[in-house]
Protein backbone atom coordinates (compact mmCIF):
# COMPACT_ATOMS: atom_id res chain seq x y z
CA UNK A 1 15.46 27.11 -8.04
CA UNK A 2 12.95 26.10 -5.67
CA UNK A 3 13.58 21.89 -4.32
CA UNK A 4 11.29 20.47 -1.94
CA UNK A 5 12.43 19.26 1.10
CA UNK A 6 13.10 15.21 0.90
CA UNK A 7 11.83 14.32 4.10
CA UNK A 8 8.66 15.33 2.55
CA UNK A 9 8.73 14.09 -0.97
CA UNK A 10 10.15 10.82 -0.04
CA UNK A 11 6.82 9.30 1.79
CA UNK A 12 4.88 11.16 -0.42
CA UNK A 13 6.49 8.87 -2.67
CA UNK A 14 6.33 5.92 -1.03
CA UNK A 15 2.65 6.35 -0.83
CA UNK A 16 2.30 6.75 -3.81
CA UNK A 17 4.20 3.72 -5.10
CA UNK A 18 2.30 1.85 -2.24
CA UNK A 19 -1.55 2.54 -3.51
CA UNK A 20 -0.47 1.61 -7.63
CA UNK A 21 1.31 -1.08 -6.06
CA UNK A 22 -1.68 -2.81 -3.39
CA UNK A 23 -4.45 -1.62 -5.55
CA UNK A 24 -5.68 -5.62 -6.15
CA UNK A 25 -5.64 -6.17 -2.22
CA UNK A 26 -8.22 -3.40 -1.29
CA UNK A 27 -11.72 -4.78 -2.05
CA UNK A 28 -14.76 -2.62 -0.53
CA UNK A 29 -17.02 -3.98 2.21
CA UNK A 30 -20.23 -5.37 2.24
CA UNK A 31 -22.11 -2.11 2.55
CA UNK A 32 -19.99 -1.08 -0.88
CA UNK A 33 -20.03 -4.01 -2.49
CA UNK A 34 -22.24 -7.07 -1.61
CA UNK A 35 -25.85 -8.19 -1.11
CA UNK A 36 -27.97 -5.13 0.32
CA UNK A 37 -30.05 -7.52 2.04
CA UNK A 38 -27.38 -9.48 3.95
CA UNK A 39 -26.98 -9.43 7.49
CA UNK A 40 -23.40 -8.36 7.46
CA UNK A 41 -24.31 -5.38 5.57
CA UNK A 42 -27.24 -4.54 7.63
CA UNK A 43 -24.84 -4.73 10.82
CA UNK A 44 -22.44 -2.33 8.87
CA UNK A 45 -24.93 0.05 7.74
CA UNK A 46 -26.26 0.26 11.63
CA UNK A 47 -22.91 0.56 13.01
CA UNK A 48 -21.99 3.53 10.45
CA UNK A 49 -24.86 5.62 11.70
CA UNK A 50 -24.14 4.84 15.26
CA UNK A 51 -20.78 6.21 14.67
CA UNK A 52 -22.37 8.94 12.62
CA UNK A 53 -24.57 9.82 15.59
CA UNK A 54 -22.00 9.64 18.15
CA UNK A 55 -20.17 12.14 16.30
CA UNK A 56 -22.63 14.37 15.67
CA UNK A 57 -23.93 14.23 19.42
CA UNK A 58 -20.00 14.94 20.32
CA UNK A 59 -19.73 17.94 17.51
CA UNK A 60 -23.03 19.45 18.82
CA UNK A 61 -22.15 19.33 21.99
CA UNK A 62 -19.22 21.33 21.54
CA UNK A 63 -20.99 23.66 19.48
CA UNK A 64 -23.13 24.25 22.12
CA UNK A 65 -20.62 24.43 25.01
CA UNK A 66 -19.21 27.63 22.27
CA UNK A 67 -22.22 29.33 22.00
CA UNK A 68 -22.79 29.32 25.94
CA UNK A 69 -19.11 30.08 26.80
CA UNK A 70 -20.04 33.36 24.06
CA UNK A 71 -22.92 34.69 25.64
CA UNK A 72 -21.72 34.26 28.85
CA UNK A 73 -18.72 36.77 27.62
CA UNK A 74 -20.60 38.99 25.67
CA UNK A 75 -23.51 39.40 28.61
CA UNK A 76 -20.35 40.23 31.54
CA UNK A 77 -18.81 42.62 28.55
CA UNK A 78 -22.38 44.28 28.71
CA UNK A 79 -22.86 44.31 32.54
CA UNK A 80 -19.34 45.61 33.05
CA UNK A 81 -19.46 48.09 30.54
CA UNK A 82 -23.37 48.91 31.94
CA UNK A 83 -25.35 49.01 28.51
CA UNK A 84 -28.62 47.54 28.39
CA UNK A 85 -30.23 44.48 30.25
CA UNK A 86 -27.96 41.64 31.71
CA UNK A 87 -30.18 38.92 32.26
């Protein structure tokens, strides 16, 4: 019969007991719950989309640095090989 391994299950476990356990201490912010039109929740909403943006500028960026890194291989593939135009 199949037992998980216990240095697995136990924190698994513990988390678990943890979250039922604290569920009255976690209370959601201002942007979740709170006036809309407070300032507090107007500086949280701006600073989520500057970390939003920031990410996605990062994530691009990568994305980008892929692409080149591809046709860079695929055009010296090409010119090595000699098939078709490598600029």
């Amino acid at each position: 019969m199949f037992r998980p391994p216990t240095h697995i299950v136990r924190p698994l476990f513990a988390m678990a007991a943890i979250t039922l356990v604290a569920t009255g201490m976690a209370s959601a912010c201002s942007v979740c719950f709170g006036d809309p039109n407070d300032a507090q929740s107007h500086g949280m909403n701006m600073a989520i989309l500057t970390l939003l943006g920031v990410t996605g500028g990062v994530m691009a960026t990568v994305v980008a640095f892929g692409t080149t890194i591809a046709l860079r291989i695929r055009r010296a593939e090409r010119a090595a090989a000699g098939v078709g135009d490598v600029t």
